[in-house]
PDB file of N, CA and C in Angstrom:
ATOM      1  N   UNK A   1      28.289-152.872-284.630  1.00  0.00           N
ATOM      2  CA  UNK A   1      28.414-154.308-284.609  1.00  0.00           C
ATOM      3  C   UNK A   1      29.802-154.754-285.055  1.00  0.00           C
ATOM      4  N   UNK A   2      30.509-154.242-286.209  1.00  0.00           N
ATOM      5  CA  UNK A   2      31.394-154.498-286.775  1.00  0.00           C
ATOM      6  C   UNK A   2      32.622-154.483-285.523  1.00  0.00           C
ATOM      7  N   UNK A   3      32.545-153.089-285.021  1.00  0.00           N
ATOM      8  CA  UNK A   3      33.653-152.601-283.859  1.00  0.00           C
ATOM      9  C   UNK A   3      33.747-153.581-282.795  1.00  0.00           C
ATOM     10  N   UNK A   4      32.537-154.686-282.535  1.00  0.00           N
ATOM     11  CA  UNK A   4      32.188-155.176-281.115  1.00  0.00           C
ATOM     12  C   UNK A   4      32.862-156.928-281.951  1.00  0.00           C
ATOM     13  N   UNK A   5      33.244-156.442-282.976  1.00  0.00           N
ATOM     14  CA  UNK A   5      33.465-157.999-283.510  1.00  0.00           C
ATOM     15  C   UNK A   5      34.656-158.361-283.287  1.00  0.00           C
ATOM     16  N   UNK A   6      35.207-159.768-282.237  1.00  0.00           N
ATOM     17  CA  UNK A   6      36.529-160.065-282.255  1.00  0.00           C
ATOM     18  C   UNK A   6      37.612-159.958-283.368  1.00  0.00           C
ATOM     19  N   UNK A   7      38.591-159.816-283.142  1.00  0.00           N
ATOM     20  CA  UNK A   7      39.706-159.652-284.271  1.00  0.00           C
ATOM     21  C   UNK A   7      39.407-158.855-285.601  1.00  0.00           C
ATOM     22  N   UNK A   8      38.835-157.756-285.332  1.00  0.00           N
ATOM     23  CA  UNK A   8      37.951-157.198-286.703  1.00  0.00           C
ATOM     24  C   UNK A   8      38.796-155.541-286.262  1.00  0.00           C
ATOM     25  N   UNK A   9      39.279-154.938-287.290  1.00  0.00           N
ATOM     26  CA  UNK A   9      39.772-153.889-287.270  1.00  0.00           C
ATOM     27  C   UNK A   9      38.961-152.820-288.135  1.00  0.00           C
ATOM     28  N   UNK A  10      38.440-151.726-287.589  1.00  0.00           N
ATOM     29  CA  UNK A  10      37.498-150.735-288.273  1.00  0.00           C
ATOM     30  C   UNK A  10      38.125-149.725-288.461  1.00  0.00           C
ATOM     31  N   UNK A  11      38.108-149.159-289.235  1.00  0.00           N
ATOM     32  CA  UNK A  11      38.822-148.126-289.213  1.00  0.00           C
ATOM     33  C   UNK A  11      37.732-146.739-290.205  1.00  0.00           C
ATOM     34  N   UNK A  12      37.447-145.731-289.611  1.00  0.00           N
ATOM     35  CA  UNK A  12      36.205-145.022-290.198  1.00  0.00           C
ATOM     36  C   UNK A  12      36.459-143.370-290.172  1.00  0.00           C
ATOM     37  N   UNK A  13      36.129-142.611-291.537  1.00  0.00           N
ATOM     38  CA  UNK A  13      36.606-141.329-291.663  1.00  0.00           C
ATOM     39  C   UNK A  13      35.338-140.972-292.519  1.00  0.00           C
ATOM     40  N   UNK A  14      34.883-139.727-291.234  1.00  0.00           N
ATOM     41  CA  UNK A  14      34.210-139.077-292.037  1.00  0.00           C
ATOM     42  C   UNK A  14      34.282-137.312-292.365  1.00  0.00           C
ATOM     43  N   UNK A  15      35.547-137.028-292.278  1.00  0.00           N
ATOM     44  CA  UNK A  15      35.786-135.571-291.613  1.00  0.00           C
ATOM     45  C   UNK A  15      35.797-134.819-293.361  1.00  0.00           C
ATOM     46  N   UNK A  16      35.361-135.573-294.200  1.00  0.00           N
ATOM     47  CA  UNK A  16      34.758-134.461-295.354  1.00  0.00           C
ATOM     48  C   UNK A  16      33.301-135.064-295.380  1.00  0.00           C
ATOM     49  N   UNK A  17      32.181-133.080-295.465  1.00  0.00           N
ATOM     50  CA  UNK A  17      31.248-133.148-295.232  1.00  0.00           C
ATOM     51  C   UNK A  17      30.621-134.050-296.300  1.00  0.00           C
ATOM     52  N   UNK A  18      29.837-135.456-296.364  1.00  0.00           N
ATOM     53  CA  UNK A  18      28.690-135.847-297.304  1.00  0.00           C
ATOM     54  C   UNK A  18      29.577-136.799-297.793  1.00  0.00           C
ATOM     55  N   UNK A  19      31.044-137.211-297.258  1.00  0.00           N
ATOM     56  CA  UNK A  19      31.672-138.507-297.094  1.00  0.00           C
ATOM     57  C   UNK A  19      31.257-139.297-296.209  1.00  0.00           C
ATOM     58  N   UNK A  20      31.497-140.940-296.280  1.00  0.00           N
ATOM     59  CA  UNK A  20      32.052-141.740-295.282  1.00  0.00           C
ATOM     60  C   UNK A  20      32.628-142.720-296.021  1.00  0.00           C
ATOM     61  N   UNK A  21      33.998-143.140-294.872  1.00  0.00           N
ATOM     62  CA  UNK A  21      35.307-143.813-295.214  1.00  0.00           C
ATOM     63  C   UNK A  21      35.215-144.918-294.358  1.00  0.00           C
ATOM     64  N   UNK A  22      34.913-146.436-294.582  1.00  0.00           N
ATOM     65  CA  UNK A  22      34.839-147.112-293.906  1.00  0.00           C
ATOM     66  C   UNK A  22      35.994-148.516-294.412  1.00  0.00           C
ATOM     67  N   UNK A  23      36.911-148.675-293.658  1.00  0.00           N
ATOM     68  CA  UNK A  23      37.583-150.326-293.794  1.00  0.00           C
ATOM     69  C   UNK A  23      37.628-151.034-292.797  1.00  0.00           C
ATOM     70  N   UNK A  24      37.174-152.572-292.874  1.00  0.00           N
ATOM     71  CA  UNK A  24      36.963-153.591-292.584  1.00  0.00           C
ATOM     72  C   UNK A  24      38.406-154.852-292.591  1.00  0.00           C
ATOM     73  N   UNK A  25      39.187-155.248-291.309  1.00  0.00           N
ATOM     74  CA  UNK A  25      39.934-155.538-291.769  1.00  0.00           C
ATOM     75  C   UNK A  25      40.010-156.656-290.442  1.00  0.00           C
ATOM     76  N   UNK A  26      40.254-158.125-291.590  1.00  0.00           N
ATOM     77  CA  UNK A  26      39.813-159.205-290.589  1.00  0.00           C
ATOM     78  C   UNK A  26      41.421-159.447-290.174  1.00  0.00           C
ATOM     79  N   UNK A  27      41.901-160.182-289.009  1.00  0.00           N
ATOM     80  CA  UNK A  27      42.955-160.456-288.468  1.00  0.00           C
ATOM     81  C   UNK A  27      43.108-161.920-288.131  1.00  0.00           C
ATOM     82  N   UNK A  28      42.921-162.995-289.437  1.00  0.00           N
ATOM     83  CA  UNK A  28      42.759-164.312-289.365  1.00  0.00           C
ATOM     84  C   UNK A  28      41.847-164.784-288.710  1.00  0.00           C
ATOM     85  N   UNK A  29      40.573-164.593-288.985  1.00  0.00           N
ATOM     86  CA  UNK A  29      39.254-164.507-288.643  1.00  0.00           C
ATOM     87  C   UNK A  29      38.702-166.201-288.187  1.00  0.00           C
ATOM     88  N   UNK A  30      38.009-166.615-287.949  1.00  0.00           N
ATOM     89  CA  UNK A  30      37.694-167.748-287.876  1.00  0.00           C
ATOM     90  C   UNK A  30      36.569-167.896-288.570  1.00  0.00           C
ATOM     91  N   UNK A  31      35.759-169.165-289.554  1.00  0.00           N
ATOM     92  CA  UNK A  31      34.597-168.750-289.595  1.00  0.00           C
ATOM     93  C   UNK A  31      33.369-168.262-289.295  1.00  0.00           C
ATOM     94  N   UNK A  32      32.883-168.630-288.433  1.00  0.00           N
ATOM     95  CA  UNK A  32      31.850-167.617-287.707  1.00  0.00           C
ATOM     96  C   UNK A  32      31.799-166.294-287.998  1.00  0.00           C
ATOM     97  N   UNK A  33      33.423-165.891-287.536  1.00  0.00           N
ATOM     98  CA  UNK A  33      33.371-164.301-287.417  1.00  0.00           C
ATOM     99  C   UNK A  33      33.191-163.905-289.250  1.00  0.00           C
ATOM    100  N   UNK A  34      33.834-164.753-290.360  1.00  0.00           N
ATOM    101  CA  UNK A  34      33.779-164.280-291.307  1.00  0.00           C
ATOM    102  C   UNK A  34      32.575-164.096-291.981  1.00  0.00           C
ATOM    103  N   UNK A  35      31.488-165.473-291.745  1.00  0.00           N
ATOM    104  CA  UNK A  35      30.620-165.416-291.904  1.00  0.00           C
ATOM    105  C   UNK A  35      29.417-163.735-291.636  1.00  0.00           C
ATOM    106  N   UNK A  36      29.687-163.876-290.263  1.00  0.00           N
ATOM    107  CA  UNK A  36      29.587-162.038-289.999  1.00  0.00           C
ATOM    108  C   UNK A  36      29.400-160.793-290.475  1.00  0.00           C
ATOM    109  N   UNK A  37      30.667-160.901-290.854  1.00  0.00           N
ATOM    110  CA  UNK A  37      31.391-159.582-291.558  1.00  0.00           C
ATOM    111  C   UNK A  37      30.693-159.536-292.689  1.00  0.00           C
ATOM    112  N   UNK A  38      30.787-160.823-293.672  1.00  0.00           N
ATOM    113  CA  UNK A  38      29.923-160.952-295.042  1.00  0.00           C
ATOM    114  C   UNK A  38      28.374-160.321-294.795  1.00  0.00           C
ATOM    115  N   UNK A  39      28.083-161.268-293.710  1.00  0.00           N
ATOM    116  CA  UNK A  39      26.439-161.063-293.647  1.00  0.00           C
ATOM    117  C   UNK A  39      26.118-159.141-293.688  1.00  0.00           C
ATOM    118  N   UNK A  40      26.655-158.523-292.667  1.00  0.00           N
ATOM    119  CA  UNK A  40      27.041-157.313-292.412  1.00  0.00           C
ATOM    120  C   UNK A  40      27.520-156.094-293.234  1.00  0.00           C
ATOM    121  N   UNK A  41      28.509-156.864-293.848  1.00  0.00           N
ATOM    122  CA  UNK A  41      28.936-156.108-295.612  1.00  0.00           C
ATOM    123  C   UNK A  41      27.362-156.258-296.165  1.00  0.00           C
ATOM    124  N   UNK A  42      26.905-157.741-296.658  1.00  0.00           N
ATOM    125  CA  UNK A  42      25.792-158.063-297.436  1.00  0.00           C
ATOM    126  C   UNK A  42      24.810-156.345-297.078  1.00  0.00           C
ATOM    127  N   UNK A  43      24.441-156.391-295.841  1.00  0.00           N
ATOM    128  CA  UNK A  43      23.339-155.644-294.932  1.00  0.00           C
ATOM    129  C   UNK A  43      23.875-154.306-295.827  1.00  0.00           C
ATOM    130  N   UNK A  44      24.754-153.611-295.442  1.00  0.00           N
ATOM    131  CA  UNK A  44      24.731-152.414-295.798  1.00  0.00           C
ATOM    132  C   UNK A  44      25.186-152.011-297.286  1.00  0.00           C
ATOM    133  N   UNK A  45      25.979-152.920-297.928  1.00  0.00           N
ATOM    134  CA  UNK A  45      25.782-152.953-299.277  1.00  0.00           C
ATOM    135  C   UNK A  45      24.193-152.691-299.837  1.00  0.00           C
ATOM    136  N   UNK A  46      23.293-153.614-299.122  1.00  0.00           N
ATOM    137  CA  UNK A  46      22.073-153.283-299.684  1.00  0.00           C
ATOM    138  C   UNK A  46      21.168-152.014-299.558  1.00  0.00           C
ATOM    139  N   UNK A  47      21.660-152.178-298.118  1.00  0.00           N
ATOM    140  CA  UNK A  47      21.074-150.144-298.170  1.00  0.00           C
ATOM    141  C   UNK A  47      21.406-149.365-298.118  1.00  0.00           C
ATOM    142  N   UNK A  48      22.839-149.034-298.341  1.00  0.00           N
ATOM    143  CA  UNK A  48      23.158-147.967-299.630  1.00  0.00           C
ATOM    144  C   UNK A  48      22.944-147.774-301.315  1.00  0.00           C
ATOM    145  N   UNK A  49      22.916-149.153-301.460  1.00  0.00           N
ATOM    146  CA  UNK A  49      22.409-149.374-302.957  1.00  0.00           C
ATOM    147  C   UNK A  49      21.002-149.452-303.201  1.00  0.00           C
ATOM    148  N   UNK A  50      20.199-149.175-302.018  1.00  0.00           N
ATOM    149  CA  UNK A  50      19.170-148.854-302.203  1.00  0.00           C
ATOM    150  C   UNK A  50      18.756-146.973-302.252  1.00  0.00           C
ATOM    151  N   UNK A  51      19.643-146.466-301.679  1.00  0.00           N
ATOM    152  CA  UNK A  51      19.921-144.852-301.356  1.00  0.00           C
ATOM    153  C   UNK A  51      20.408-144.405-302.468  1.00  0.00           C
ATOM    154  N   UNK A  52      20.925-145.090-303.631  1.00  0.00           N
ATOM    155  CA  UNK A  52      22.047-144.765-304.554  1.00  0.00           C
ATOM    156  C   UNK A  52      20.358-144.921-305.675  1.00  0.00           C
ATOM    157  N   UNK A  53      19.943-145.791-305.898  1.00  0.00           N
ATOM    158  CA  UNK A  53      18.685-145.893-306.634  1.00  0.00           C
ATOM    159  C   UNK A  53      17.524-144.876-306.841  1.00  0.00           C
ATOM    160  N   UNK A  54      17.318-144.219-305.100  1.00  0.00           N
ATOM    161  CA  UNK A  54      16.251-143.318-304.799  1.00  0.00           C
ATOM    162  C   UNK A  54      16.832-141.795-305.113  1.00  0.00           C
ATOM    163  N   UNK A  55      18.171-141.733-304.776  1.00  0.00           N
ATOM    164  CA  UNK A  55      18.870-140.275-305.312  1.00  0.00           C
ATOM    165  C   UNK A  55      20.199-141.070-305.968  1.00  0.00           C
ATOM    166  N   UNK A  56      20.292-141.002-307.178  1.00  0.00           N
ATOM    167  CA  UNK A  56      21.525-141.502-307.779  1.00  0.00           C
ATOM    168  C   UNK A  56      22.260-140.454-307.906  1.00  0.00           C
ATOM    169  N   UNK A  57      21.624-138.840-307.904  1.00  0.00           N
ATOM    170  CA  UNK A  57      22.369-137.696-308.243  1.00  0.00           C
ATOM    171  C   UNK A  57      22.934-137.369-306.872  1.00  0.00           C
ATOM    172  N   UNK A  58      23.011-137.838-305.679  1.00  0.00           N
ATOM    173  CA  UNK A  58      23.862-137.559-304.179  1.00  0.00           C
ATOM    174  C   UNK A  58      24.176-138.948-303.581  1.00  0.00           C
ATOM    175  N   UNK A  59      23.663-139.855-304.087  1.00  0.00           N
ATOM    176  CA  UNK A  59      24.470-141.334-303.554  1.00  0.00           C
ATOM    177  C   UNK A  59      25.021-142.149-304.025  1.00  0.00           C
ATOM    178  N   UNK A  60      26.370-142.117-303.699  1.00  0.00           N
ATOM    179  CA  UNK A  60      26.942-143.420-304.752  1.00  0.00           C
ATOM    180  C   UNK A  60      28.052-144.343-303.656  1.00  0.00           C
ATOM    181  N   UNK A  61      28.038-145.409-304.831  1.00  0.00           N
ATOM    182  CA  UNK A  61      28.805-146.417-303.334  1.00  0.00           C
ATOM    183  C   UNK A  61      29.935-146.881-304.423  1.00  0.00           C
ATOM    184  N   UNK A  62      30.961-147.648-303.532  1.00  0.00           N
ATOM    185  CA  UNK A  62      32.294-147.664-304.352  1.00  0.00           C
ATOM    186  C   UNK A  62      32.722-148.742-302.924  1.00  0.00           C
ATOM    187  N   UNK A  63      33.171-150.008-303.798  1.00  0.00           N
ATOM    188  CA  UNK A  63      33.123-150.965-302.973  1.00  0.00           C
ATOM    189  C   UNK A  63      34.742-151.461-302.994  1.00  0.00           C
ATOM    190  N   UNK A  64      35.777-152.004-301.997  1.00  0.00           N
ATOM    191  CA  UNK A  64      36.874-152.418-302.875  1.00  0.00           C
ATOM    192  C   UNK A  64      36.929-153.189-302.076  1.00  0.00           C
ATOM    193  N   UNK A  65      37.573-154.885-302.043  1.00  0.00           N
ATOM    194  CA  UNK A  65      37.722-155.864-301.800  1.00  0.00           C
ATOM    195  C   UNK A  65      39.305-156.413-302.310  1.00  0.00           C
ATOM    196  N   UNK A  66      39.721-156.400-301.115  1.00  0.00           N
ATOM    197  CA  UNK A  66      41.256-156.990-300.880  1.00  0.00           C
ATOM    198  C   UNK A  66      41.454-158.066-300.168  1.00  0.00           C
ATOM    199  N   UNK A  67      41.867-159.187-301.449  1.00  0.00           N
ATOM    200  CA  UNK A  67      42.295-160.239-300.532  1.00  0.00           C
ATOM    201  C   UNK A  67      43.731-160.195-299.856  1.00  0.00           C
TER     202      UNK A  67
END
């Protein structure tokens, strides 16, 4: 969804095993689209932090936010 989103730059690495590297990078977004992205961040923030709860000893999340 993110990839199919106008002016939205993804950029995703997962080439170490039991990683993933994901950035999100808006290109003067309009609202709508920002709205989006949030909702979308919101979405998977929650279910990884739900994965991080059920095995805390193999899931952890690490969030960084750049304005």
């Amino acid at each position: 969804m993110l990839q199919a989103t106008p002016q939205v730059v993804v950029k995703v690495d997962t080439s170490l095993r039991g990683n993933i590297y994901f950035s999100v990078e808006d290109n003067q977004c309009d609202a709508a689209v920002l709205y989006r992205l949030i909702t979308i961040g919101d979405f998977l923030e929650t279910g990884i932090t739900s994965l991080c709860k059920e095995y805390p000893e193999y899931v952890e999340i690490r969030k960084q936010i750049e304005a």
